[in-house]
Protein backbone atom coordinates (compact mmCIF):
# COMPACT_ATOMS: atom_id res chain seq x y z
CA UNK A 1 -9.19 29.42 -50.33
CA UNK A 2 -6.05 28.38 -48.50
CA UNK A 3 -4.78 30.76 -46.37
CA UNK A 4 -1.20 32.88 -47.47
CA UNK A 5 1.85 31.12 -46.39
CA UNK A 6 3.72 33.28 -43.38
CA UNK A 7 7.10 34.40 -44.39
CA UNK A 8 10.15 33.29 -42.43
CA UNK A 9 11.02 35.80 -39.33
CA UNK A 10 14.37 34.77 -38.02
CA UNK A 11 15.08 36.63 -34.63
CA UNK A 12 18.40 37.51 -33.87
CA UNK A 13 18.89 38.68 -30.33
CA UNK A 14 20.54 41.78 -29.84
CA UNK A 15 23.02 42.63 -27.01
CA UNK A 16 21.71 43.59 -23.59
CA UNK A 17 22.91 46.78 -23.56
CA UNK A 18 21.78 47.89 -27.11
CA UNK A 19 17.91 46.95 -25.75
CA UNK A 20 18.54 48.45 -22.28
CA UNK A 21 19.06 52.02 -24.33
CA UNK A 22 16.59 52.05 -26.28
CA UNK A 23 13.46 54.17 -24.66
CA UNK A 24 10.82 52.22 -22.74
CA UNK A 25 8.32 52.53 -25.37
CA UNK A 26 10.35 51.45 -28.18
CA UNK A 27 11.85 48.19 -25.78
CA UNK A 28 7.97 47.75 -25.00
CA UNK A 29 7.00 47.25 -28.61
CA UNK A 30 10.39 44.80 -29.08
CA UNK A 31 8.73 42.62 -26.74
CA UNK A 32 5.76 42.47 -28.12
CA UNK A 33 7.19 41.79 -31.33
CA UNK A 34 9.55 38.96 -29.73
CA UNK A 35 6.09 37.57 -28.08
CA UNK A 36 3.93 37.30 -31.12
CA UNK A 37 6.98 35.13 -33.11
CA UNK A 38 7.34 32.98 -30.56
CA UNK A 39 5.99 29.92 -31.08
CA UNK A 40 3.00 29.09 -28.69
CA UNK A 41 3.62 25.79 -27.71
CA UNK A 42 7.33 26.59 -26.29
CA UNK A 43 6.10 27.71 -23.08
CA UNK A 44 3.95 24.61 -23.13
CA UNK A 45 7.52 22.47 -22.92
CA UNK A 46 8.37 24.71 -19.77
CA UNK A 47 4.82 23.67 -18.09
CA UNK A 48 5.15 20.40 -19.27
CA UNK A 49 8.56 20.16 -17.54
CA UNK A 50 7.14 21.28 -14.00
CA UNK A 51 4.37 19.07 -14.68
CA UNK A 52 6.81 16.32 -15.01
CA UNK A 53 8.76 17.23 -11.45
CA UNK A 54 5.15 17.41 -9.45
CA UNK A 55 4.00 14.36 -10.91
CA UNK A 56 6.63 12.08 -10.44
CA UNK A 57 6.98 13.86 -6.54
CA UNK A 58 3.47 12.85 -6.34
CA UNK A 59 4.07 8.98 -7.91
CA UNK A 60 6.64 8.60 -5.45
CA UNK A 61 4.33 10.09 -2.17
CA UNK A 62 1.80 7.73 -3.33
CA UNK A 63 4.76 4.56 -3.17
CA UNK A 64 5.68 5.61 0.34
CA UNK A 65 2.40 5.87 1.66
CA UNK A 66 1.92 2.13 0.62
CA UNK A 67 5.52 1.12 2.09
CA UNK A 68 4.39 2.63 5.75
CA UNK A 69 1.14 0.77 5.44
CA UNK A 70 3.26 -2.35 4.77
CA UNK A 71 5.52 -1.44 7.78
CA UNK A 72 2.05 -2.31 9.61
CA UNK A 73 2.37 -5.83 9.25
CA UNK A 74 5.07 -6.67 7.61
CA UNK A 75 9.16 -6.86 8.75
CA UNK A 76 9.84 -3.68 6.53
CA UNK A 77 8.86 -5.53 3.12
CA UNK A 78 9.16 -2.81 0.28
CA UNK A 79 7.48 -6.24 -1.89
CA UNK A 80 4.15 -7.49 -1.62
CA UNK A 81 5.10 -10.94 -2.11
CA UNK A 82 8.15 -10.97 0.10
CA UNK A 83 5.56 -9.36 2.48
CA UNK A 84 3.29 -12.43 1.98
CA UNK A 85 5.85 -14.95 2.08
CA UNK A 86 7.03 -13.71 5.59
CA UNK A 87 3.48 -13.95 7.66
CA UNK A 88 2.07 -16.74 9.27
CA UNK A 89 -0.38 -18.80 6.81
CA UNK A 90 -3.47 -17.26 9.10
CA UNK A 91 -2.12 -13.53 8.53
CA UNK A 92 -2.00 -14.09 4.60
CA UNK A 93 -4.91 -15.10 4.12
CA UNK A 94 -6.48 -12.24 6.58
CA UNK A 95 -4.52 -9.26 5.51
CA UNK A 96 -6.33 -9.01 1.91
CA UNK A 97 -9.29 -8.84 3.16
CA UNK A 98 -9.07 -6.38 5.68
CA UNK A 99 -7.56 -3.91 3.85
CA UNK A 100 -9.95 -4.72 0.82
CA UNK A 101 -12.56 -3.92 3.46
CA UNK A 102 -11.23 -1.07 5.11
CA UNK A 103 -10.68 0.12 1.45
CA UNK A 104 -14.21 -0.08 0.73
CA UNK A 105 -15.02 1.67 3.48
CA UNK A 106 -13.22 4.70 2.69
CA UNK A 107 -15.06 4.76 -0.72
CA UNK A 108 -17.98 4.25 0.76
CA UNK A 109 -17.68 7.19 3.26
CA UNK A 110 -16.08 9.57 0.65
CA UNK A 111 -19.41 9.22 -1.83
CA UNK A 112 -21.84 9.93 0.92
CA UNK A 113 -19.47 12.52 2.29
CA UNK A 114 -19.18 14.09 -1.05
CA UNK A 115 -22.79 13.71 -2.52
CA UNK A 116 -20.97 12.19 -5.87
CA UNK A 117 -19.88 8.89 -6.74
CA UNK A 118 -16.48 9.51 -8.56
CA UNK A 119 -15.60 12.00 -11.66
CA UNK A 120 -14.01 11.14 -14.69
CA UNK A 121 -10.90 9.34 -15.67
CA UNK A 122 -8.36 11.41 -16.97
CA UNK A 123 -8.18 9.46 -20.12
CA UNK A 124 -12.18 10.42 -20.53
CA UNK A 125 -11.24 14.22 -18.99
CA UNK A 126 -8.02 14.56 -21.52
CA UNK A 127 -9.83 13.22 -24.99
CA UNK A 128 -13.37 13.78 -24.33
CA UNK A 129 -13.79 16.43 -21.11
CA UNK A 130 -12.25 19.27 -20.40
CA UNK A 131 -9.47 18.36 -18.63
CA UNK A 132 -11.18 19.07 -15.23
CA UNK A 133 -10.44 16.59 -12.96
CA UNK A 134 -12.62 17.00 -9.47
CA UNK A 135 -10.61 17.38 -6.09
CA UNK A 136 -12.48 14.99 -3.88
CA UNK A 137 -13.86 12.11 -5.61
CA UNK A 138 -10.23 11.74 -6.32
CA UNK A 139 -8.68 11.90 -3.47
CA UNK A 140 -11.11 9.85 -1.92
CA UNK A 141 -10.53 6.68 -4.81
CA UNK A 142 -6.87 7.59 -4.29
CA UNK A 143 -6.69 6.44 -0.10
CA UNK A 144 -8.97 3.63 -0.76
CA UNK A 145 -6.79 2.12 -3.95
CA UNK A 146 -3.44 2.62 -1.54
CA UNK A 147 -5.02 0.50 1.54
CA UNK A 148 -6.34 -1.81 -0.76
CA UNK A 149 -2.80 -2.44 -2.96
CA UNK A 150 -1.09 -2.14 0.37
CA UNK A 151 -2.77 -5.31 1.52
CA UNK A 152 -2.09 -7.26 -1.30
CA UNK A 153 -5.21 -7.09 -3.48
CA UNK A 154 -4.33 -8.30 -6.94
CA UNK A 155 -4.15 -4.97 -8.80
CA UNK A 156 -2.31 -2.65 -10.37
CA UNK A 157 -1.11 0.47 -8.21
CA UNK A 158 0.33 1.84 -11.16
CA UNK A 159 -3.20 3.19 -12.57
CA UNK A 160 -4.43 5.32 -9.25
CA UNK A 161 -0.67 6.84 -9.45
CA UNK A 162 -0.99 8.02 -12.96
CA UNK A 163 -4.66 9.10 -11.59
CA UNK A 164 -3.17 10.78 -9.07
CA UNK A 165 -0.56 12.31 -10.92
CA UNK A 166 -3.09 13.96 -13.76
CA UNK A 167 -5.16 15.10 -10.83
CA UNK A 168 -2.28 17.06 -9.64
CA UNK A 169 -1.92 18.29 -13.29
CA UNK A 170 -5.26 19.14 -13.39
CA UNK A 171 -5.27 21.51 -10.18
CA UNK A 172 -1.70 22.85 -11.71
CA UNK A 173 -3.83 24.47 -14.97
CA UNK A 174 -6.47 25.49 -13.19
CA UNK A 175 -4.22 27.64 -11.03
CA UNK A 176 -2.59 28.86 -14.01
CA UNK A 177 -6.32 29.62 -15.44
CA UNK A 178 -5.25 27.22 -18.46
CA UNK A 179 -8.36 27.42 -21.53
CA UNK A 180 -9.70 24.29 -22.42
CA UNK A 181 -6.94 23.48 -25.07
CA UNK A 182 -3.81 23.20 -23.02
CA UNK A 183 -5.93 22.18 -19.37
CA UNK A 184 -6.31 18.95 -21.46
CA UNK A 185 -2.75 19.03 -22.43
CA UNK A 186 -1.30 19.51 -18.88
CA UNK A 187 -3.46 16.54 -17.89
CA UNK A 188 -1.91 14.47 -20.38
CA UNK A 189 1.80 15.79 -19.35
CA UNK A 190 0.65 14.79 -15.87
CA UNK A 191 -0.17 11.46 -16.83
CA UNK A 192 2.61 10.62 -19.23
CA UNK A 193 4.58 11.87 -16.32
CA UNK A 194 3.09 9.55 -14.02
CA UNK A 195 3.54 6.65 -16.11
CA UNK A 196 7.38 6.99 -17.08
CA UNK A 197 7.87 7.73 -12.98
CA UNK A 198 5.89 4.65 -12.00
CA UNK A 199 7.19 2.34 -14.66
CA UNK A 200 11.16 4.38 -15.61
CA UNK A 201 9.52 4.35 -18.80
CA UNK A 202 9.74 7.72 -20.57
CA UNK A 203 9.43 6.68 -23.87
CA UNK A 204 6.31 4.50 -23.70
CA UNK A 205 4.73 7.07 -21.14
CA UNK A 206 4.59 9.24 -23.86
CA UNK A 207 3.44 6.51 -26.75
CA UNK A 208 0.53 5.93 -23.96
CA UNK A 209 -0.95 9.23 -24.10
CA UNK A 210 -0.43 9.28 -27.72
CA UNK A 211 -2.06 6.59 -28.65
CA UNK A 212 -4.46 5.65 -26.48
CA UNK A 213 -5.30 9.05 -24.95
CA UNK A 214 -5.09 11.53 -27.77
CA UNK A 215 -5.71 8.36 -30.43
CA UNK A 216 -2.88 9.34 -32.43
CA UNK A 217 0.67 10.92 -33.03
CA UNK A 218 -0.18 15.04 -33.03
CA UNK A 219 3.21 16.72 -33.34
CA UNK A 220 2.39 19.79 -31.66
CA UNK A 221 0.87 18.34 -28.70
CA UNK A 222 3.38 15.60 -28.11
CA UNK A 223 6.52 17.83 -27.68
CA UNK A 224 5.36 18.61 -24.18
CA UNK A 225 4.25 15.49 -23.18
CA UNK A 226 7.41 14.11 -24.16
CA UNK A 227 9.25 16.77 -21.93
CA UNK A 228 7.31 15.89 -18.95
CA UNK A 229 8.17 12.04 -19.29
CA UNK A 230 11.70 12.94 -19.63
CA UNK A 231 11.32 15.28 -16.50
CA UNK A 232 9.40 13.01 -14.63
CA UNK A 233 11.62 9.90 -15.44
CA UNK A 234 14.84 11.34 -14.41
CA UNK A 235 13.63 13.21 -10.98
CA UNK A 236 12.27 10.01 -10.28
CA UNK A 237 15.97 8.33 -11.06
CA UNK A 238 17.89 11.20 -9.64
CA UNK A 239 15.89 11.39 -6.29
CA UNK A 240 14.56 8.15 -5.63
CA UNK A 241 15.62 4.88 -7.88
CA UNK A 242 17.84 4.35 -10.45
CA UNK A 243 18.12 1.70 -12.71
CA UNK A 244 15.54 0.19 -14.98
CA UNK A 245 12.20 -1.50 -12.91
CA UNK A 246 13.25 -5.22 -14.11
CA UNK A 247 16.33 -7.03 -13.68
CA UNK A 248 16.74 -9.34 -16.25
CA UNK A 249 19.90 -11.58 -18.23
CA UNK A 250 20.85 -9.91 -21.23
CA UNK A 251 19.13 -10.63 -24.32
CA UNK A 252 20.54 -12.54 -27.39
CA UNK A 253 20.59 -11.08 -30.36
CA UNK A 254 17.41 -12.42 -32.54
CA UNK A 255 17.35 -14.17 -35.88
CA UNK A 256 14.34 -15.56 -38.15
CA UNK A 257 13.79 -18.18 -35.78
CA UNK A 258 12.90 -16.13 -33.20
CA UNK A 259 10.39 -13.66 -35.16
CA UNK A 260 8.55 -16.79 -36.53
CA UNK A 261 7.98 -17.73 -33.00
CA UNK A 262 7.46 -14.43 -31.54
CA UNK A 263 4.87 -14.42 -33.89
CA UNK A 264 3.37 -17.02 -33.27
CA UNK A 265 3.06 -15.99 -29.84
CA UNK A 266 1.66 -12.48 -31.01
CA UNK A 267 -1.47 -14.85 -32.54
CA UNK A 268 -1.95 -16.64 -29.17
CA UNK A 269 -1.94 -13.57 -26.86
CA UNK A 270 -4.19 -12.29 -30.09
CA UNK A 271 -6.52 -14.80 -29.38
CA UNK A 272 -6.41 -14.62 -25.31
CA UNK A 273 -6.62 -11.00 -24.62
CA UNK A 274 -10.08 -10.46 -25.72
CA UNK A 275 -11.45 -13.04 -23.81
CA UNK A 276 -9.22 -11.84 -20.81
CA UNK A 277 -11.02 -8.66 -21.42
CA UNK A 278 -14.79 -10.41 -21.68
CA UNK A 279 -13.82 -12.44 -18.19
CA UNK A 280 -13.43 -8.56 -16.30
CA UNK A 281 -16.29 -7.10 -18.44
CA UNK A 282 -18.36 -10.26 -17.51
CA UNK A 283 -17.62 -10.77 -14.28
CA UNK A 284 -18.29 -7.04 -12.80
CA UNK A 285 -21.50 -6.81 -14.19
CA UNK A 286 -22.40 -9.90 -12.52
CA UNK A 287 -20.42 -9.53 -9.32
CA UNK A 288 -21.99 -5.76 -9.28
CA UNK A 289 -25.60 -6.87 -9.78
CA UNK A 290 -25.58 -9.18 -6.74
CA UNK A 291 -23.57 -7.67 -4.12
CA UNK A 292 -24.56 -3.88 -4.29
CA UNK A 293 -22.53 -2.91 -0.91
CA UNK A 294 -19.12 -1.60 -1.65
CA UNK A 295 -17.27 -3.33 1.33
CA UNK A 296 -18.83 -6.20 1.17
CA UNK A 297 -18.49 -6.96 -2.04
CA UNK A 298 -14.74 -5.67 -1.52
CA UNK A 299 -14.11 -7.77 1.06
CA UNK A 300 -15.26 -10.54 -0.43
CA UNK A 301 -12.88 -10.16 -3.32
CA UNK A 302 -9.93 -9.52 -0.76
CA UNK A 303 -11.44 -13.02 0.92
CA UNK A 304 -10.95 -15.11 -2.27
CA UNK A 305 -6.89 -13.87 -2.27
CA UNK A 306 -6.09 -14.51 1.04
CA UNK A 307 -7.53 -17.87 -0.19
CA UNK A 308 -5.75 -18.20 -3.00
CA UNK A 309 -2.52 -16.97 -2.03
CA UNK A 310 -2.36 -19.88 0.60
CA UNK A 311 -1.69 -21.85 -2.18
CA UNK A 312 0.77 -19.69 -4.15
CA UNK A 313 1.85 -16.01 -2.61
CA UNK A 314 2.86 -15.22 -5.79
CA UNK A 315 -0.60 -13.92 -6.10
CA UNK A 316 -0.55 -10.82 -3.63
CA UNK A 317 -0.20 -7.62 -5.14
CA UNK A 318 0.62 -6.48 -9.27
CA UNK A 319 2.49 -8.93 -10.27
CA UNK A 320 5.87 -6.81 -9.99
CA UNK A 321 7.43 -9.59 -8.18
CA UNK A 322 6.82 -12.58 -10.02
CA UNK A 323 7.75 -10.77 -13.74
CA UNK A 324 11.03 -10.05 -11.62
CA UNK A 325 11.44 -13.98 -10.87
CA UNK A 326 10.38 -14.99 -13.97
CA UNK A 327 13.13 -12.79 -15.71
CA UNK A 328 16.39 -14.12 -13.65
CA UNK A 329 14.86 -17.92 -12.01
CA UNK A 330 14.15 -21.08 -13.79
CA UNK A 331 10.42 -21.73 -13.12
CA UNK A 332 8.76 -25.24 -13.51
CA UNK A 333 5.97 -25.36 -16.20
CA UNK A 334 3.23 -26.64 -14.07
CA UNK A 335 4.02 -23.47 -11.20
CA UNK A 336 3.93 -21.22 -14.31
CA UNK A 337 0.31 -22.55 -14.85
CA UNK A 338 -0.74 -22.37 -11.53
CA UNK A 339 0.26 -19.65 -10.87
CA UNK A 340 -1.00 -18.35 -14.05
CA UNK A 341 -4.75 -19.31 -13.23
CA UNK A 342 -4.57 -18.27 -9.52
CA UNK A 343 -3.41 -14.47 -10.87
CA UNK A 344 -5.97 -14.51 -13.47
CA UNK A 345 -8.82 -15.48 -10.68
CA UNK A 346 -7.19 -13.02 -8.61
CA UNK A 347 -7.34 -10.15 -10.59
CA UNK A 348 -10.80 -11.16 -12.19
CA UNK A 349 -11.99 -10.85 -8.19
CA UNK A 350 -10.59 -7.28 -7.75
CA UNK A 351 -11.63 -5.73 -11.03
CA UNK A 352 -15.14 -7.31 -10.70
CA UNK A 353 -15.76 -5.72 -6.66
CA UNK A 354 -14.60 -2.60 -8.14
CA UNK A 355 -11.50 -2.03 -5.92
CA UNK A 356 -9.71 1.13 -7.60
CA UNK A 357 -6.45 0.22 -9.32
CA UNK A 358 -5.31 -0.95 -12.88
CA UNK A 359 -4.63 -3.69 -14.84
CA UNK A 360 -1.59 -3.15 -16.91
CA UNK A 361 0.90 -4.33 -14.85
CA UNK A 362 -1.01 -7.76 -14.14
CA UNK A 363 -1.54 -8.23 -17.25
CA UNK A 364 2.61 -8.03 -17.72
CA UNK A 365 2.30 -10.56 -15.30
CA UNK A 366 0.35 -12.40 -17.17
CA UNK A 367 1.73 -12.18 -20.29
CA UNK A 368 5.55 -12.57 -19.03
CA UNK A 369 4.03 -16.37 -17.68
CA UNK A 370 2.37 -17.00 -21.02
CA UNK A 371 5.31 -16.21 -23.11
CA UNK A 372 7.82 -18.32 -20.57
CA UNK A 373 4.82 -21.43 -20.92
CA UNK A 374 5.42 -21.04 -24.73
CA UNK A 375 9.18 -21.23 -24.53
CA UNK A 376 8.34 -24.47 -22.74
CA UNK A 377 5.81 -26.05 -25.03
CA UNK A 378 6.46 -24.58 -28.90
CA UNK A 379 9.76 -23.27 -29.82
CA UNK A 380 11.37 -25.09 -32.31
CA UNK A 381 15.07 -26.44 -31.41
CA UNK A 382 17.23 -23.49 -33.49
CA UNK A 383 15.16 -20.84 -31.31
CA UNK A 384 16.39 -18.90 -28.98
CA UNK A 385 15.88 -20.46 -25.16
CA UNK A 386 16.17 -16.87 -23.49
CA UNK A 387 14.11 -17.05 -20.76
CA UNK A 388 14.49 -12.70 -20.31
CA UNK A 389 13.44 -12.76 -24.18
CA UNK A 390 10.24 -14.52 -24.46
CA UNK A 391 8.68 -13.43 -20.87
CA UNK A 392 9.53 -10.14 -22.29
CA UNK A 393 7.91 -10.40 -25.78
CA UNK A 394 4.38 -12.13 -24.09
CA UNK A 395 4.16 -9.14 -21.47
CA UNK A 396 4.57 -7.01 -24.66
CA UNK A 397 2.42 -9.56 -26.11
CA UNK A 398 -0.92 -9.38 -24.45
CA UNK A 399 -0.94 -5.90 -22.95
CA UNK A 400 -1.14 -5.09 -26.69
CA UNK A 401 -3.79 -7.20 -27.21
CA UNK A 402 -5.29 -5.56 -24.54
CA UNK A 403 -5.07 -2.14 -24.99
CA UNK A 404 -4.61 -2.03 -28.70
CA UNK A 405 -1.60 0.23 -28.54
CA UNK A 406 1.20 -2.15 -30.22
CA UNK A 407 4.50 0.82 -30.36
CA UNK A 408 3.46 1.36 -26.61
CA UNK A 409 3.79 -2.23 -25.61
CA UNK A 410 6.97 -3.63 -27.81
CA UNK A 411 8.68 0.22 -26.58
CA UNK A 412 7.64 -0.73 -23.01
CA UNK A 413 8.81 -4.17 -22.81
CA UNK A 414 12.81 -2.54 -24.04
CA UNK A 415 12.37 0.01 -21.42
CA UNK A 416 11.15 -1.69 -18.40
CA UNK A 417 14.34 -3.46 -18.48
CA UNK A 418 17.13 -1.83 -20.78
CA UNK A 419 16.98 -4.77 -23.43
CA UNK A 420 17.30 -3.48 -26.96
CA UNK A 421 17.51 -6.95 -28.41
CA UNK A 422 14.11 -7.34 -27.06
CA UNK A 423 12.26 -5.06 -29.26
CA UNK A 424 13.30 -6.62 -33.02
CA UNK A 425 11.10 -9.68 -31.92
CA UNK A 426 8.43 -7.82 -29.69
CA UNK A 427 8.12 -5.45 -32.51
CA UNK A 428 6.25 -8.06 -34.94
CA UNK A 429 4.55 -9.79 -31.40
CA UNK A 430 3.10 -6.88 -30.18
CA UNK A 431 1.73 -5.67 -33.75
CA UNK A 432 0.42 -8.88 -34.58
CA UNK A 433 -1.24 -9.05 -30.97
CA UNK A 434 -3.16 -6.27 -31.61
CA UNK A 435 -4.47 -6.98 -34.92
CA UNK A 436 -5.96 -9.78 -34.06
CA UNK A 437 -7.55 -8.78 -30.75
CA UNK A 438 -9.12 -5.51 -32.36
CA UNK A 439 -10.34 -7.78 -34.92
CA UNK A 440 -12.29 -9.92 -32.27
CA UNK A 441 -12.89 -7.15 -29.80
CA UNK A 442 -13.24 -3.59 -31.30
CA UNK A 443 -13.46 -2.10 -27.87
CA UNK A 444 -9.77 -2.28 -25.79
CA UNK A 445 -9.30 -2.37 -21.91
CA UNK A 446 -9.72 1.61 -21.42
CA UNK A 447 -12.66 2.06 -23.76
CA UNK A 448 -14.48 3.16 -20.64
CA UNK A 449 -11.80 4.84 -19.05
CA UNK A 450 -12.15 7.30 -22.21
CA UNK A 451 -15.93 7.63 -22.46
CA UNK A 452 -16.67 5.26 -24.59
CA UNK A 453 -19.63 3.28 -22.91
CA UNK A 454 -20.96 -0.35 -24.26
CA UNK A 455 -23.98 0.73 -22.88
CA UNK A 456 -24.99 4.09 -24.96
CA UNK A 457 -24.19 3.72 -29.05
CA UNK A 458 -25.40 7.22 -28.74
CA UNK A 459 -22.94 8.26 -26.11
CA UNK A 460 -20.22 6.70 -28.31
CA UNK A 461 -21.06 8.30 -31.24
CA UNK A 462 -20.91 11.38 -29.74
CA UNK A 463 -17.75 10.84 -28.10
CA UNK A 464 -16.18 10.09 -31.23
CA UNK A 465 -17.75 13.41 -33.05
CA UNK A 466 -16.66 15.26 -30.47
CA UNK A 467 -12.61 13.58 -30.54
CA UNK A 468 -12.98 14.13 -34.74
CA UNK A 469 -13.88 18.11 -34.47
CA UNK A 470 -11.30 18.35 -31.82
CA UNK A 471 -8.71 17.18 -33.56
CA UNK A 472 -8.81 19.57 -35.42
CA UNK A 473 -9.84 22.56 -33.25
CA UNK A 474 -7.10 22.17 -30.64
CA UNK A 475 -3.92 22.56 -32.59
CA UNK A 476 -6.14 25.93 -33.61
CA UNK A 477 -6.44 26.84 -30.19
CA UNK A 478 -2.90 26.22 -29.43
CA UNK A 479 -1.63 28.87 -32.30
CA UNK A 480 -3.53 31.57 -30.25
């Protein structure tokens, strides 16, 4: 039987002094009264919004800590290439390595120090756990992913700062003694939080968590989350940068021309992402299997891009650098495709030695140089030649190919530079992207990250029975 509708309570305040006279008892029972109408998940937007402050204080402690290591070597470089560019050849090819080794070291250390190897992801902590994210094994992954990145190992920073900033989340509900329901809620404030500071992207930080976090749009849940992107966004601009994180020419308006190709482009990144996703996958179980010590097999990672960087310093660090160049400076086809194949060894190398990091924001990297390589190659004559435009819509292109989140990605791409115009033709890319590589890889970049193990159907399953029931059972727990 379906449970009786409640009838609408509207609460009118009453002056201050009418409640101030009224006895204690009968000002005692008002309260109550005020207490149980309220809804529950309003004081959820006031935690979410101090959620969002600490985490995007503890995105930007995490970005200075990297600029002083940089200050070690470099003539006070706040860019990894610009950093590269400025050593002598011997240093660039040296510098990777080190850190990639003293990085592994530090990992190495913390899990014998510790007695356990690492604890779970917040994705896997927020949608399958508890929300419990463990103190050390963090903090440990944390120092070695900022001497690695601040050597210039080919990954993305941007993942160990959202880490970082759930972690901080984490230990925020369990000092507010936070049930199960809203501990995994706070985490996923913390991290939408973290994302929107790291990338001035409020608006995707929050399509992140919903859909590849919480695998859908839940109403209830997403009101907070929202408010501690929005928080965490704009003390990052008011304290510490303002302005969007790319530069770029302003974007033409789009026609028919331009979706046909942007579609086209959505089947090609489509058709590249999952085997992007195969070559990491691949690659670290082989790299893994063969060289079981941590720095070693580290360093030997940060080896091969000191290497390559010789060629090209375009491949030190994320990729932040050369999605900036590729948005304002003409760039020859056959640089785009070296460069393009020295990343894509690059960050193959990192992710397979296991170096903590992400991969989003080199695969933006690589994405932006596939879309610009298309521009070159396959758009038809009454196309738009935007160069901002169609390194835009690839970025958008193959992350969501990649992570099968296709509002994320399009959303991202507009906000990562303040170009509207961009999203009517990343819109149809990004959608089209995904389709087709779910369709030829069911399992995205962060299927691990969220518990979902190749290696145990069972696990899976279970994983998946457990996400079904609590879809349900946690917008229960949040009416209590």
């Amino acid at each position: 039987m379906a449970p009786a509708a409640r009838p609408l309570v509207l609460l009118i305040p009453m002056p201050d002094s009418e409640v101030r006279s009224r006895p204690p008892a009968q000002r005692a029972g008002l309260i109550a009264r005020l207490r149980n109408g309220l809804d529950p998940m309003v004081p959820m937007l006031l935690v979410g919004a101090l959620v969002g402050l600490i985490s995007s204080l503890a995105v930007e402690g995490f970005r200075q800590g990297m600029y002083l290591i940089m200050n070690l070597y470099s003539d006070h470089q706040i860019h990894l290439v610009s950093a590269a560019e400025s050593l002598p050849r011997w240093a660039r090819a040296v510098v990777p390595p080190v850190a990639a080794v003293l990085g592994g070291l530090i990992m190495w250390a913390g899990h014998r120090w510790i007695k356990r190897p690492r604890g779970p992801e917040y994705m896997e902590a927020v949608r399958v756990g508890n929300g419990q994210l463990p103190l050390a094994p963090n903090l440990v992954r944390t120092g070695s992913s900022l001497v690695a990145v601040s050597g210039g190992i080919t990954i993305g920073r941007e993942g160990t700062m959202i880490q970082f900033a759930a972690l901080i989340s984490s230990i925020v509900g369990r000092i507010g003694r936070a049930d199960t329901a809203h501990q995994r809620l706070i985490v996923a404030c913390g991290a939408a939080a973290g994302f929107a500071a790291a990338y001035h992207a409020p608006i995707a930080g929050t399509l992140f968590v919903a859909e590849i976090i919480l695998g859908g749009l839940q109403l209830r849940e997403i009101a907070a989350v929202l408010v501690a992107a929005v928080i965490g966004e704009l003390t990052t601009q008011s304290l510490f940068a303002t302005g969007p994180l790319y530069l770029a020419h302003m974007v033409p308006p789009v026609n028919f021309i331009d979706l046909l190709d942007a579609s086209l482009l959505g089947v090609l990144a489509g058709l590249l992402g999952p085997l992007f996703l195969w070559l990491l996958d691949s690659s670290r179980r082989a790299w893994q299997a063969r060289v079981s010590l941590l720095p070693l097999r580290m360093g030997l990672a940060g080896l091969l891009i000191g290497l390559l960087s010789l060629i090209r310093p375009e491949v030190w660090g994320n990729g932040y650098s050369m999605v900036q160049s590729m948005l304002v400076h003409h760039w020859a086809l056959s640089t785009l495709a070296l460069v393009f194949v020295l990343r894509l060894v690059a960050v193959t190398a990192a992710s397979a030695a296991g170096i903590p990091g992400g991969v989003l924001t080199p695969t933006l990297a690589l994405g932006g140089a596939l879309g610009l390589m298309v521009s070159h190659l396959f758009l038809v004559p009454e196309a738009s030649h935007s160069q901002a435009l169609w390194t835009l819509v690839g970025m958008g292109s193959l992350l969501a190919a990649t992570t099968h989140a296709p509002a994320m990605s399009a959303i991202m791409v507009f906000e990562v530079t303040r170009n509207y115009n961009v999203v009517m033709a990343s819109m149809p890319a990004c959608v089209i992207a995904s389709v087709v590589g779910s369709l030829l890889r069911h399992r995205s970049v962060y299927a691990e990250a969220l518990g979902l193990r190749e290696d145990s159907e069972a696990a899976e399953e279970e994983a998946q029975a457990r996400l079904e029931g609590e879809a349900v059972a946690v917008p229960e727990a949040l009416r209590r």
